[in-house]
Protein backbone atom coordinates (compact mmCIF):
# COMPACT_ATOMS: atom_id res chain seq x y z
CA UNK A 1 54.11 -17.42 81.43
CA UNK A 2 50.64 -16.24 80.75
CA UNK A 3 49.33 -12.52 80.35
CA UNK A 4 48.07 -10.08 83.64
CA UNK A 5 45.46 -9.50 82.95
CA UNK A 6 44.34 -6.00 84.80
CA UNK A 7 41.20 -4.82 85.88
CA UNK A 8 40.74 -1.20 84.44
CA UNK A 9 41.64 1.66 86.98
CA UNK A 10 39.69 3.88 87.86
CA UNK A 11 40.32 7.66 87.85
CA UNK A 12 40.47 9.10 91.34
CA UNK A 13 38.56 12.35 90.86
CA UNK A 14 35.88 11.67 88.26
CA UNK A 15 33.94 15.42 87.87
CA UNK A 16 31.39 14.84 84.67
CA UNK A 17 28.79 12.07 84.55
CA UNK A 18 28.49 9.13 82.28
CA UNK A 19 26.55 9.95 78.95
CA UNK A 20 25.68 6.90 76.53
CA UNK A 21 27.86 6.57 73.33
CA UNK A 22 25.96 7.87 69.96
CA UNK A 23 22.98 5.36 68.62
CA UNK A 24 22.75 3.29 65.89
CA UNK A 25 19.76 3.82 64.46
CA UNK A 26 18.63 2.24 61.06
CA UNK A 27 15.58 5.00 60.82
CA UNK A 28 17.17 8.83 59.72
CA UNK A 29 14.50 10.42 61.89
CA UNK A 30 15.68 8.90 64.95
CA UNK A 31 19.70 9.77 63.80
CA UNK A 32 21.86 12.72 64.86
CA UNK A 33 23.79 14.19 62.12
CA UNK A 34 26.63 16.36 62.58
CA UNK A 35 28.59 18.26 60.36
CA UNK A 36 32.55 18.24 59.28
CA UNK A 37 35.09 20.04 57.36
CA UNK A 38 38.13 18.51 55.58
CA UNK A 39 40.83 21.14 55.70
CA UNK A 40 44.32 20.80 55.34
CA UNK A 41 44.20 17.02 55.75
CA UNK A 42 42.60 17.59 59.21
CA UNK A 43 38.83 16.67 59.85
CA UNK A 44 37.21 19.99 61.94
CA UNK A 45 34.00 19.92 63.34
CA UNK A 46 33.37 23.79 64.23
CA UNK A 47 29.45 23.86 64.92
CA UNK A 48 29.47 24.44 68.80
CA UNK A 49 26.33 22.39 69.64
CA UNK A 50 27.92 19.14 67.21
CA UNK A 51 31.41 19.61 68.80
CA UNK A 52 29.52 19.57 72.40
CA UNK A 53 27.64 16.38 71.25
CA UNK A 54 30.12 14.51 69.33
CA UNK A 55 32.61 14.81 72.32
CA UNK A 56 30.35 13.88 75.21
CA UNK A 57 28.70 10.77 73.16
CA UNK A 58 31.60 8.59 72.72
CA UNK A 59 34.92 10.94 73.36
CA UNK A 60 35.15 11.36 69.64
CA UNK A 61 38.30 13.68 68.85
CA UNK A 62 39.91 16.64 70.95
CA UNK A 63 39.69 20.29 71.02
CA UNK A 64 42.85 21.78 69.52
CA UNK A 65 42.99 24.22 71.93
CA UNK A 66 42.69 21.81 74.87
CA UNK A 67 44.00 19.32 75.61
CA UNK A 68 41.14 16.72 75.43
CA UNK A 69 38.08 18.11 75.97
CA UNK A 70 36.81 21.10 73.61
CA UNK A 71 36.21 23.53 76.37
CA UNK A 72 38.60 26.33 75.63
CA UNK A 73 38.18 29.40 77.67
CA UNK A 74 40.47 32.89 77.43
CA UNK A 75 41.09 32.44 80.31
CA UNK A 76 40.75 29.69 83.50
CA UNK A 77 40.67 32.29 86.28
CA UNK A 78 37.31 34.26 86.50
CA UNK A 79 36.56 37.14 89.33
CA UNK A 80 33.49 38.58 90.38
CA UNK A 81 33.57 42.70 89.65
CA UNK A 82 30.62 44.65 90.56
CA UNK A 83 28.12 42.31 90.16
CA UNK A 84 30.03 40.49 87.05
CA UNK A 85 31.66 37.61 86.45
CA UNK A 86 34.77 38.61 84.27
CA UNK A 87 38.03 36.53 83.11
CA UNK A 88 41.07 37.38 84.36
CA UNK A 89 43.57 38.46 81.83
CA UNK A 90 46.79 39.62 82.32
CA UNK A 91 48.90 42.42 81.04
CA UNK A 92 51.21 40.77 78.68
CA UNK A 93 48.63 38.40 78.03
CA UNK A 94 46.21 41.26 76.72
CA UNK A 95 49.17 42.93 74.68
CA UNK A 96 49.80 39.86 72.94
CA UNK A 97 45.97 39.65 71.90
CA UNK A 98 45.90 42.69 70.46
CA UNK A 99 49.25 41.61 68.87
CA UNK A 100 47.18 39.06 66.73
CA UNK A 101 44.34 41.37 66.17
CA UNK A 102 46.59 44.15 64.88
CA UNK A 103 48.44 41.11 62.47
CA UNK A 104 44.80 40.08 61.84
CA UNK A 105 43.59 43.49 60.20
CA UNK A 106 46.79 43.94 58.34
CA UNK A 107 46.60 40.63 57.13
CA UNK A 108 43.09 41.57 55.88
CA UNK A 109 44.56 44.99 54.04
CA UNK A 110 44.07 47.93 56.67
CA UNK A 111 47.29 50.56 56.69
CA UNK A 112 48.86 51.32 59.26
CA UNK A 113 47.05 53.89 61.02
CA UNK A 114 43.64 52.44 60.73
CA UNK A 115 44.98 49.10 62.46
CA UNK A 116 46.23 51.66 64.99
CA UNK A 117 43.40 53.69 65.87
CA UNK A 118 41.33 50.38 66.13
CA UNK A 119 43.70 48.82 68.99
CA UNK A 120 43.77 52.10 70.50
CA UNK A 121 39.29 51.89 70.45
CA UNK A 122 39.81 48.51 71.58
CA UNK A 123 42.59 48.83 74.79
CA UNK A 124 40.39 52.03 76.03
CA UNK A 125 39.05 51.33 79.69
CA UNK A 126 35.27 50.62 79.82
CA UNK A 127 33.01 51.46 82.35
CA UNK A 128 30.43 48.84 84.39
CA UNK A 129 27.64 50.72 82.82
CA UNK A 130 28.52 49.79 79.55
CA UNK A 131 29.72 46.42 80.30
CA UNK A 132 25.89 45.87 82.12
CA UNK A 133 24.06 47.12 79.23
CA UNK A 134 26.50 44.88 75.88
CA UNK A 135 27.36 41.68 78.69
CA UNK A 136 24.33 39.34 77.91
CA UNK A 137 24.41 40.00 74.05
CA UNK A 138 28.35 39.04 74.01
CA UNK A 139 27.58 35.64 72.79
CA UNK A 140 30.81 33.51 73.78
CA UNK A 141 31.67 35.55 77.17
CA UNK A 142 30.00 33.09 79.43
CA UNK A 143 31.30 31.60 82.43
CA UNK A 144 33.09 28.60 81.47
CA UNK A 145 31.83 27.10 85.06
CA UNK A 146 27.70 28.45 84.04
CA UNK A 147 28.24 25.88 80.37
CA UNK A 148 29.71 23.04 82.51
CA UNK A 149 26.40 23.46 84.09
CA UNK A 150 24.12 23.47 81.28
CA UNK A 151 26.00 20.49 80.03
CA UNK A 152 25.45 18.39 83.33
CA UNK A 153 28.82 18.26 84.62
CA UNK A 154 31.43 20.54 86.46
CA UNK A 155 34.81 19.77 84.97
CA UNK A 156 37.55 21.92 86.36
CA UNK A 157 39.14 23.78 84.25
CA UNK A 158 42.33 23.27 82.69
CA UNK A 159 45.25 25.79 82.82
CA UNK A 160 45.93 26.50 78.95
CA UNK A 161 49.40 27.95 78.03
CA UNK A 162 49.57 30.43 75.31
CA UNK A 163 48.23 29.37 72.15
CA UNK A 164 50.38 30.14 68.88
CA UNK A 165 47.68 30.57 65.91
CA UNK A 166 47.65 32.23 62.49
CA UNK A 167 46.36 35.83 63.21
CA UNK A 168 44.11 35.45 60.26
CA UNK A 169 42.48 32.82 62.10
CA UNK A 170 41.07 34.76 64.75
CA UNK A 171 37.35 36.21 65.43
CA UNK A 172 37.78 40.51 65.71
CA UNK A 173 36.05 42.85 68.01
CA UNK A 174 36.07 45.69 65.65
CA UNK A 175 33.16 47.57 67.36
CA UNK A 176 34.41 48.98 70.39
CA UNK A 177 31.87 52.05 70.61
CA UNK A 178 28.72 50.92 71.96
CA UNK A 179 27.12 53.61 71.00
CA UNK A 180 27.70 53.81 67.00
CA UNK A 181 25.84 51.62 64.82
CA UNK A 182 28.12 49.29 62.48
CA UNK A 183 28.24 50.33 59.07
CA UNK A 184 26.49 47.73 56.73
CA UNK A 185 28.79 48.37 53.64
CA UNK A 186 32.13 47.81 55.56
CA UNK A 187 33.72 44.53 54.89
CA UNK A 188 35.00 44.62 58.43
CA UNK A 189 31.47 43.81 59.87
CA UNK A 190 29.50 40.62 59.94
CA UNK A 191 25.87 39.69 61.09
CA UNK A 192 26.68 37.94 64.61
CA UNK A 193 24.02 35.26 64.33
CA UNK A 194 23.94 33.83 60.66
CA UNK A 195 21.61 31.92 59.09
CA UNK A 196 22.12 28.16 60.32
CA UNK A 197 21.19 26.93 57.26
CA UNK A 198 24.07 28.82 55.32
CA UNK A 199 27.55 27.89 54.51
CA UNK A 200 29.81 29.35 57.41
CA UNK A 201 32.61 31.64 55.99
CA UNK A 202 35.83 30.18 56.77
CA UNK A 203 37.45 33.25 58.53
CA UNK A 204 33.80 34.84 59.82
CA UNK A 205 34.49 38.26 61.64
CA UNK A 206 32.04 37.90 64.50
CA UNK A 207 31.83 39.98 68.00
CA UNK A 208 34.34 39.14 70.35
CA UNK A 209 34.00 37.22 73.85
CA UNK A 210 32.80 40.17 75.55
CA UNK A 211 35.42 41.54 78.05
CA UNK A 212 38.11 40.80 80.67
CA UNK A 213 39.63 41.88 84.13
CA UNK A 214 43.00 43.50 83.21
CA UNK A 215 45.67 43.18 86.16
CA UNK A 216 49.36 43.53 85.86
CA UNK A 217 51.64 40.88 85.37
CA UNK A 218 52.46 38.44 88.41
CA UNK A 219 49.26 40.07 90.40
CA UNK A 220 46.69 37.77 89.89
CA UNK A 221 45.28 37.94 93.21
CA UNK A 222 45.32 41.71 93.92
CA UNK A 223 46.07 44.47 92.18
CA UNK A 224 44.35 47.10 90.13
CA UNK A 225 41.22 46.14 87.93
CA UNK A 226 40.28 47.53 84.86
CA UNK A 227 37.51 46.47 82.51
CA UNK A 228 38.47 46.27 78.50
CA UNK A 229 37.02 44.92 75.55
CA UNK A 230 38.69 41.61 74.53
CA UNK A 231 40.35 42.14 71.75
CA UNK A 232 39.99 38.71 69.27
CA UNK A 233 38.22 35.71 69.68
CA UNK A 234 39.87 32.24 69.52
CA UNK A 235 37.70 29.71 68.41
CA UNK A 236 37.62 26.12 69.58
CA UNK A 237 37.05 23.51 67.11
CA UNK A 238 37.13 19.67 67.57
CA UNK A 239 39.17 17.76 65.13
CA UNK A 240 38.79 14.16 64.69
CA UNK A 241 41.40 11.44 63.57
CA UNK A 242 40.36 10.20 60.07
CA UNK A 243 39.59 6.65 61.81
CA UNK A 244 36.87 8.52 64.49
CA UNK A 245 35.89 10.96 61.17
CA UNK A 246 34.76 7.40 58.90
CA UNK A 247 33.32 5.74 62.01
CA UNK A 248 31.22 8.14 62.49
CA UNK A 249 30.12 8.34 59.02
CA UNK A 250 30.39 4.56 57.53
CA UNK A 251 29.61 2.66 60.85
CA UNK A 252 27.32 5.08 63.01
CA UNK A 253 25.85 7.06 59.72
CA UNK A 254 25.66 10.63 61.87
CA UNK A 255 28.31 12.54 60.21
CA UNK A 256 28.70 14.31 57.09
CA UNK A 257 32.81 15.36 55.59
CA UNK A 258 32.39 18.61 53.36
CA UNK A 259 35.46 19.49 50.90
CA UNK A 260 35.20 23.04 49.72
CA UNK A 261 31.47 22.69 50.78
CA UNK A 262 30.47 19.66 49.08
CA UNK A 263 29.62 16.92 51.44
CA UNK A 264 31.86 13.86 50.00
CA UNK A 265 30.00 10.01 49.58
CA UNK A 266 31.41 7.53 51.28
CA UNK A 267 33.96 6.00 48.75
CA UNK A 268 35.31 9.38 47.99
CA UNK A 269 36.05 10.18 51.72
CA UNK A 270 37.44 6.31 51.66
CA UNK A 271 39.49 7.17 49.00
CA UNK A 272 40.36 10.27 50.27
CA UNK A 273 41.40 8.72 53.39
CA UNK A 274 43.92 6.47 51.67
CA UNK A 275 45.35 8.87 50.06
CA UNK A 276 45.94 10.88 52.75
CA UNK A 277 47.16 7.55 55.23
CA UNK A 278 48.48 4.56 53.22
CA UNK A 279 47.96 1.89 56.17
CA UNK A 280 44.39 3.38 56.64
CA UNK A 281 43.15 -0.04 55.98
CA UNK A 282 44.43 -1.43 59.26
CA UNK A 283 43.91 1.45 61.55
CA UNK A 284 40.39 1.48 60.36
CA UNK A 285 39.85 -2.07 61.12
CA UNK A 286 41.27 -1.87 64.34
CA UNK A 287 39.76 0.95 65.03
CA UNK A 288 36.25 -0.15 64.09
CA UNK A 289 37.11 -3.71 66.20
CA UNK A 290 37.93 -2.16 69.30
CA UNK A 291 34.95 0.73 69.60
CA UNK A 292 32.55 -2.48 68.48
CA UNK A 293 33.57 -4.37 71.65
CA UNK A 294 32.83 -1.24 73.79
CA UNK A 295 35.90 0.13 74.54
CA UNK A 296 37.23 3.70 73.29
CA UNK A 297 40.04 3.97 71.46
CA UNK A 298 42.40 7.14 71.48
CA UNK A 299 45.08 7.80 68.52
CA UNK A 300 46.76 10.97 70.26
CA UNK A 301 47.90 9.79 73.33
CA UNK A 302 49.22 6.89 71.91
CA UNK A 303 52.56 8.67 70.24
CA UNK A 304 54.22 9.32 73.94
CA UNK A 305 54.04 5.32 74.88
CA UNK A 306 55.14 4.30 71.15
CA UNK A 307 51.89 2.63 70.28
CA UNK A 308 49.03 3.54 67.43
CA UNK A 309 45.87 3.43 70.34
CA UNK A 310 45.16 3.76 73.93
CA UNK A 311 41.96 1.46 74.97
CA UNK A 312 39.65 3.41 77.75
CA UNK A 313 36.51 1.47 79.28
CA UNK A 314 33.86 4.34 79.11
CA UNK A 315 36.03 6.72 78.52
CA UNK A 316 39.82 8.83 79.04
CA UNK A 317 37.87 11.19 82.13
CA UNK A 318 36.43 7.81 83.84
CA UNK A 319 39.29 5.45 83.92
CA UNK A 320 43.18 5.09 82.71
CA UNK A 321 44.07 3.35 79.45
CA UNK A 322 43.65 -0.75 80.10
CA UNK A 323 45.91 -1.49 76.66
CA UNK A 324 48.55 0.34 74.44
CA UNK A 325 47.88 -1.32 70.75
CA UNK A 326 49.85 -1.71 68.02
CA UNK A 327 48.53 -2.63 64.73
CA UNK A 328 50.02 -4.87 62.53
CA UNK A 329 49.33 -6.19 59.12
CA UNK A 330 48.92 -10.29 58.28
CA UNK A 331 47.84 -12.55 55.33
CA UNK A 332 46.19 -16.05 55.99
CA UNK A 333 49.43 -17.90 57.14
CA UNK A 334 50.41 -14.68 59.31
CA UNK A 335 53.17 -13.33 56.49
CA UNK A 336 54.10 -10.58 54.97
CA UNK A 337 55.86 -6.98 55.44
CA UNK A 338 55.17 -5.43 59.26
CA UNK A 339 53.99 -1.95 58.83
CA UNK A 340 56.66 -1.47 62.16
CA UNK A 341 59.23 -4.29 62.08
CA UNK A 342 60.29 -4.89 65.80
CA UNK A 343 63.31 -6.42 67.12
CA UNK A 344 63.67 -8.17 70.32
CA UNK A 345 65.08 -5.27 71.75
CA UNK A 346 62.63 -2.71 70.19
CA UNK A 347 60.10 -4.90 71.86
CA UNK A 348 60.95 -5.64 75.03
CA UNK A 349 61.14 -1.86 75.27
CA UNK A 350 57.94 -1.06 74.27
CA UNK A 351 56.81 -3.65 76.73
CA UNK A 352 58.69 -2.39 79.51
CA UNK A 353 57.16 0.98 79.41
CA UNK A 354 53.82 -0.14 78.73
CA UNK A 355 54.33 -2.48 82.02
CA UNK A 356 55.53 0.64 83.71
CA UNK A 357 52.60 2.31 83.16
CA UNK A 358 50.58 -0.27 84.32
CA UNK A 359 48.70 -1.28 81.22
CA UNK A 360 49.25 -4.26 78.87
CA UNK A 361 50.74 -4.06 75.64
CA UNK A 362 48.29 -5.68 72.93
CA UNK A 363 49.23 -6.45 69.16
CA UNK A 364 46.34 -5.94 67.26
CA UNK A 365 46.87 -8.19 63.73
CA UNK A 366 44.90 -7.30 60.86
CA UNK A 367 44.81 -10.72 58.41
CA UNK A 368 43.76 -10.20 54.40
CA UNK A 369 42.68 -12.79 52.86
CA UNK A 370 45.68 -14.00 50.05
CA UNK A 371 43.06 -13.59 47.00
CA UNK A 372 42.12 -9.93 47.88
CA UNK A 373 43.17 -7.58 45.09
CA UNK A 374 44.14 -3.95 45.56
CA UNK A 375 40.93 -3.07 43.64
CA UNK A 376 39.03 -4.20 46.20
CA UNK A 377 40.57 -2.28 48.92
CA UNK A 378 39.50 0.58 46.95
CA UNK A 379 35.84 0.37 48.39
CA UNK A 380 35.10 0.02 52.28
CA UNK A 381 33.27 -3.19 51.41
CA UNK A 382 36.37 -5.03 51.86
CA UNK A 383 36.15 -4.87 55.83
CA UNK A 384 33.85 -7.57 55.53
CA UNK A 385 36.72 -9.98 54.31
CA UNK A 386 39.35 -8.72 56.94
CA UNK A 387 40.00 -10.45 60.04
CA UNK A 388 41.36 -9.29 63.54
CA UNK A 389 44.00 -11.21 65.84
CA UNK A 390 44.56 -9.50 69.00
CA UNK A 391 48.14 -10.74 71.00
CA UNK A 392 48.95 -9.81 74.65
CA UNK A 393 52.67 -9.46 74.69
CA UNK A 394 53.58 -9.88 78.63
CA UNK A 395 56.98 -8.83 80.04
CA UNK A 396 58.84 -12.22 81.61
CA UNK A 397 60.37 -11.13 84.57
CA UNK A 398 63.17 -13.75 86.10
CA UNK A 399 62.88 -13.04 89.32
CA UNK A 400 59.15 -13.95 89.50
CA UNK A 401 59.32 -16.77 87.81
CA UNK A 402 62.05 -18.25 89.70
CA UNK A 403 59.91 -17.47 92.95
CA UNK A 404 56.68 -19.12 91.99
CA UNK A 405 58.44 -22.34 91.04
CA UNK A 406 60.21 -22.48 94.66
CA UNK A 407 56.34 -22.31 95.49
CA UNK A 408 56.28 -25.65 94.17
């Protein structure tokens, strides 16, 4: 019985436009480069304008406050008040903010009462004449639909549950007096647009998104408005699987991994990279084999169906995944130790629900050559020795079968 093939489906609402995948370009003028960190075994990229780029140019990682694309907003519901376009925030959803501002300033070695008086600055009502006169230098308060538009598309927004992060973590509003100057020598205070040359500080204290519509719980739609400064600032960041991180900076040359701010060559974020995955061989190799023949592979989404990648023609916001892959490690004479030994049962599972699904279920064989020592895995130069078998595994259904030979 041979494979179905299927011809990709198509998303029915399709909101952003089509942007062409990141260049390869052999001259460094004519090359992007972006920046990453490597932080708790996680690859971040944190610089707004490289996140934005990286993302649209290839679907390269996911925000990890969203749930694909990095476009995390405090809130999805925004009102026009007076003249102003303000998020809607609700009660308990404000008291838990200050929640993780008051953790955040004990966490940083305030007492008591100062934490205190702060969130009781912060929580105080604020009136449209102030919010007119601070509103265009709150730097991450825009509109989240006004960004969709500089960026070319209008991608609805995403309802985002509650986000559980570190309180250290977040971005403070510790100025909540328009009118007094911040004092220079406090260690509480930060200069809101650093150098972009300098190293970022890893926990910078910068102002705050600006400010929100307060309404009570469960009255979204009506209900009494007031106007208060918001209290922390969550920032988005896009992290990057470590097979997207070392494409980007082996095959496409554009990116740049910094541990404890020194950028790391290539064989030491290799090396790094084994370390940190012991079959990073293979999903590198697959990896690199599937984004060469122009399709985009996703790591994340794979986990729910049982697989290591989902395959996506142009991309996950244009059309459904076409192929759930598993990867699989060979020699010459296809032996040797599965990285997932499958049963027949364990199989025909997996192929049942990637039939149900509607995509098709590809095993994705990476063959060494038998002379290839371990030293030479060492080094991303052995890719050029390493060989890829891809397998459709179809589901044989009886039934079918038996009707197209009474066809006969």
């Amino acid at each position: 019985m041979h494979a179905e093939f299927r011809a990709p489906r198509r998303r029915a609402r399709v909101h952003e436009e089509f942007v062409a995948p990141l260049p390869v370009s052999r001259s460094p003028e004519e090359r992007s480069h972006f920046r990453a960190e490597l932080i708790n075994q996680h690859v971040l990229v944190c610089d707004p304008e490289h996140i934005q780029k990286i993302y649209n140019q290839g679907y390269f990682g996911k925000g990890v406050l969203s749930r694909a694309r990095p476009d995390h907003n405090i809130s999805d519901q925004w009102e026009q008040h007076q003249g102003l376009l303000l998020p809607i925030v609700s009660q308990s959803r404000y008291e838990e903010l200050l929640r993780w501002a008051g953790a955040s300033l004990s966490a940083q070695g305030l007492d008591e009462d100062a934490v205190n008086q702060t969130l009781l600055s912060l929580s105080q009502p604020v009136k449209m004449e102030d919010v007119r006169r601070e509103e265009p230098a709150a730097g991450g308060g825009a509109c989240p639909h006004r960004k969709r538009q500089r960026r070319g598309s209008e991608v609805g927004a995403e309802a985002k549950k509650s986000c559980r992060l570190d309180p250290p973590d977040l971005n403070l509003n510790l100025n909540p007096d328009p009118d007094s100057d911040p004092d220079p020598s406090s260690d509480l205070d930060s200069d809101p647009d650093p150098d972009p040359g300098s190293d970022p500080d890893p926990d910078p204290l910068v102002p705050g998104p600006g400010f929100v519509l307060l309404v009570p719980d469960g009255e979204v739609c009506g209900g009494v408005r007031e106007v208060r400064r918001t209290p922390v600032s969550v920032p988005e960041y896009l992290q990057l699987s470590l097979e997207e991180a070392f494409f980007l900076v082996y095959s496409l040359g554009c990116l740049s991994v910094y541990l404890n701010q020194e950028p790391l060559s290539v064989i030491q974020l290799w090396r790094k990279f084994r370390s940190l995955r012991p079959n990073f061989v293979c999903s590198f190799s697959a990896y690199q084999h599937c984004r060469s023949r122009g399709w985009v592979p996703k790591g994340g989404g794979g986990a729910k169906y049982g697989v290591d990648l989902m395959l996506y023609r142009k991309g996950p916001p244009f059309y459904h995944a076409s192929y759930s892959v598993v990867v699989e490690r060979a020699d010459d004479a296809f032996r040797g130790s599965a990285l997932r030994p499958f049963s027949w049962r364990s199989l025909a599972a997996l192929s049942r629900i990637t039939s149900n699904v509607s995509k098709e279920l590809m095993l994705c064989y990476i063959i060494f050559p038998a002379d290839q020592s371990e030293a030479e895995l060492d080094s991303p130069a052995c890719l050029s020795r390493l060989k890829v078998q891809e397998v459709i595994v179809s589901r044989w259904v009886s039934s079918k079968e038996r009707a197209e030979q009474e066809d006969f």
